[in-house]
C-alpha atoms as a PDB file:
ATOM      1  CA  UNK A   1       2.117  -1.368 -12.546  1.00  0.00           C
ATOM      2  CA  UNK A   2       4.612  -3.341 -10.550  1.00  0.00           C
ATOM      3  CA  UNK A   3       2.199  -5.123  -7.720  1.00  0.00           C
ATOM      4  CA  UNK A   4       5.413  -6.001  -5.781  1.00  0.00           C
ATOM      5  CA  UNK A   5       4.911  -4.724  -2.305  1.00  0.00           C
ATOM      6  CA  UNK A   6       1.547  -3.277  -2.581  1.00  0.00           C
ATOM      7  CA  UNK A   7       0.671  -4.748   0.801  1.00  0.00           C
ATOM      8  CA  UNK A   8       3.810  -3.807   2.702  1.00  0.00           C
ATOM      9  CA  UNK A   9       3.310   0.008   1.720  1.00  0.00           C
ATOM     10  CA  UNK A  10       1.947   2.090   3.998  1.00  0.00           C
ATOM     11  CA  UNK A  11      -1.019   4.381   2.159  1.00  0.00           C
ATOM     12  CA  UNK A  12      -0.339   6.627   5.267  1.00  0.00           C
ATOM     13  CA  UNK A  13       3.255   7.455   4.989  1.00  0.00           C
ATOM     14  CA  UNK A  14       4.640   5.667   2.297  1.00  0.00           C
ATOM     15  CA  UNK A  15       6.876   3.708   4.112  1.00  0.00           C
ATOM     16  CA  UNK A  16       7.750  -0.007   2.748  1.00  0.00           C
ATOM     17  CA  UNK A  17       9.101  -2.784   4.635  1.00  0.00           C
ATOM     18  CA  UNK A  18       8.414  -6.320   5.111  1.00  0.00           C
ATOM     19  CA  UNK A  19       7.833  -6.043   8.693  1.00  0.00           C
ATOM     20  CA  UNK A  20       4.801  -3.669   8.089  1.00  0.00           C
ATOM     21  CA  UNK A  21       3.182  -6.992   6.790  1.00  0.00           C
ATOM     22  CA  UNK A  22       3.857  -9.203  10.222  1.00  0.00           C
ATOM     23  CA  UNK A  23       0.634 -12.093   9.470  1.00  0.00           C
ATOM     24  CA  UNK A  24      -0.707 -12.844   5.608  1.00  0.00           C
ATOM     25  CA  UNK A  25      -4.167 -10.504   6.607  1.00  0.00           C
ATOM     26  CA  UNK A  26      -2.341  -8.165   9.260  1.00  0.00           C
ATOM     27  CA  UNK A  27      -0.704  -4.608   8.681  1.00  0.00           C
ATOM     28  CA  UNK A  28       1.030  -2.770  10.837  1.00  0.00           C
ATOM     29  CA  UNK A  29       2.932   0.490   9.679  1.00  0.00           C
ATOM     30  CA  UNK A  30       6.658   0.019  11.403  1.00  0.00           C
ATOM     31  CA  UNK A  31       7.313   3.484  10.624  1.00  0.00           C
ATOM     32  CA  UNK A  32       3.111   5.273  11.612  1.00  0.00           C
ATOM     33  CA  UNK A  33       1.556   2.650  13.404  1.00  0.00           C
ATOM     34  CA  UNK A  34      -1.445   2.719  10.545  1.00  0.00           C
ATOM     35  CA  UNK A  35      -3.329  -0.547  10.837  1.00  0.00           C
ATOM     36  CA  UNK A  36      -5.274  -2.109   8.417  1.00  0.00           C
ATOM     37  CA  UNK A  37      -6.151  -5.260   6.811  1.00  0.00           C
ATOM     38  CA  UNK A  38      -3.448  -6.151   4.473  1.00  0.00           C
ATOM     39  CA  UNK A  39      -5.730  -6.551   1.621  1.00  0.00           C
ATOM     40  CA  UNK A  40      -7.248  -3.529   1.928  1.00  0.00           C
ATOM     41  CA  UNK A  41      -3.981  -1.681   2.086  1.00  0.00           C
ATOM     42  CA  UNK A  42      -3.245  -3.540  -1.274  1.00  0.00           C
ATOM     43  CA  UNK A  43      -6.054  -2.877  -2.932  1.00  0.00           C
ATOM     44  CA  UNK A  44      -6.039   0.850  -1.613  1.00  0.00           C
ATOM     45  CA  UNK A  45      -2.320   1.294  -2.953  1.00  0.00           C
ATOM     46  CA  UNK A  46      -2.987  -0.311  -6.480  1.00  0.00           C
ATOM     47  CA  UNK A  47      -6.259   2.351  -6.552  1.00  0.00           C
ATOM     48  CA  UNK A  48      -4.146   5.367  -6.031  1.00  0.00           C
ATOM     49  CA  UNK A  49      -1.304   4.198  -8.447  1.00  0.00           C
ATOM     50  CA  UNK A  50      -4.118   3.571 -11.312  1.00  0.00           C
ATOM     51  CA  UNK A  51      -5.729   6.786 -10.482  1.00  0.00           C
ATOM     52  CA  UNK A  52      -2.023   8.235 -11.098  1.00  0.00           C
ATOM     53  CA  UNK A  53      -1.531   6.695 -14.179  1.00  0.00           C
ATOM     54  CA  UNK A  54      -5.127   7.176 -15.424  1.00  0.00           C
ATOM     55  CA  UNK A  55      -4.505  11.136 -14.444  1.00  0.00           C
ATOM     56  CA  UNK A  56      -0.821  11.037 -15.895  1.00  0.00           C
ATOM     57  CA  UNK A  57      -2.621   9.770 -19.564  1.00  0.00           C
ATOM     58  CA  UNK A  58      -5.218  12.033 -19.420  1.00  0.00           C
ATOM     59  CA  UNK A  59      -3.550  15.878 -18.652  1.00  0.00           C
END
């Protein structure tokens, strides 16, 4: 999996932009308004895109 932007994606809407990211912890969803702690919205995006590909191998 790519890790580029896995901070700056919203797990809300899905919307990416560089903005969304406006401090190195800080996220704020241009597009939603979801807020979060950057890592966490990392972490949270890499989760669901294993979870795809795990699913993806696996059917």
């Amino acid at each position: 999996m790519d890790p580029r932007n896995t901070s700056r994606r919203c797990p809300a809407c899905a919307h990416t932009a560089k903005e969304n990211r406006p401090t190195q912890a800080k996220f704020h969803c241009t597009a939603c308004g979801h807020t979060a702690h950057a890592d966490t919205v990392g972490a949270l995006n890499v989760l669901r895109a294993g979870l795809v590909r795990r699913n993806a191998n696996t059917a």
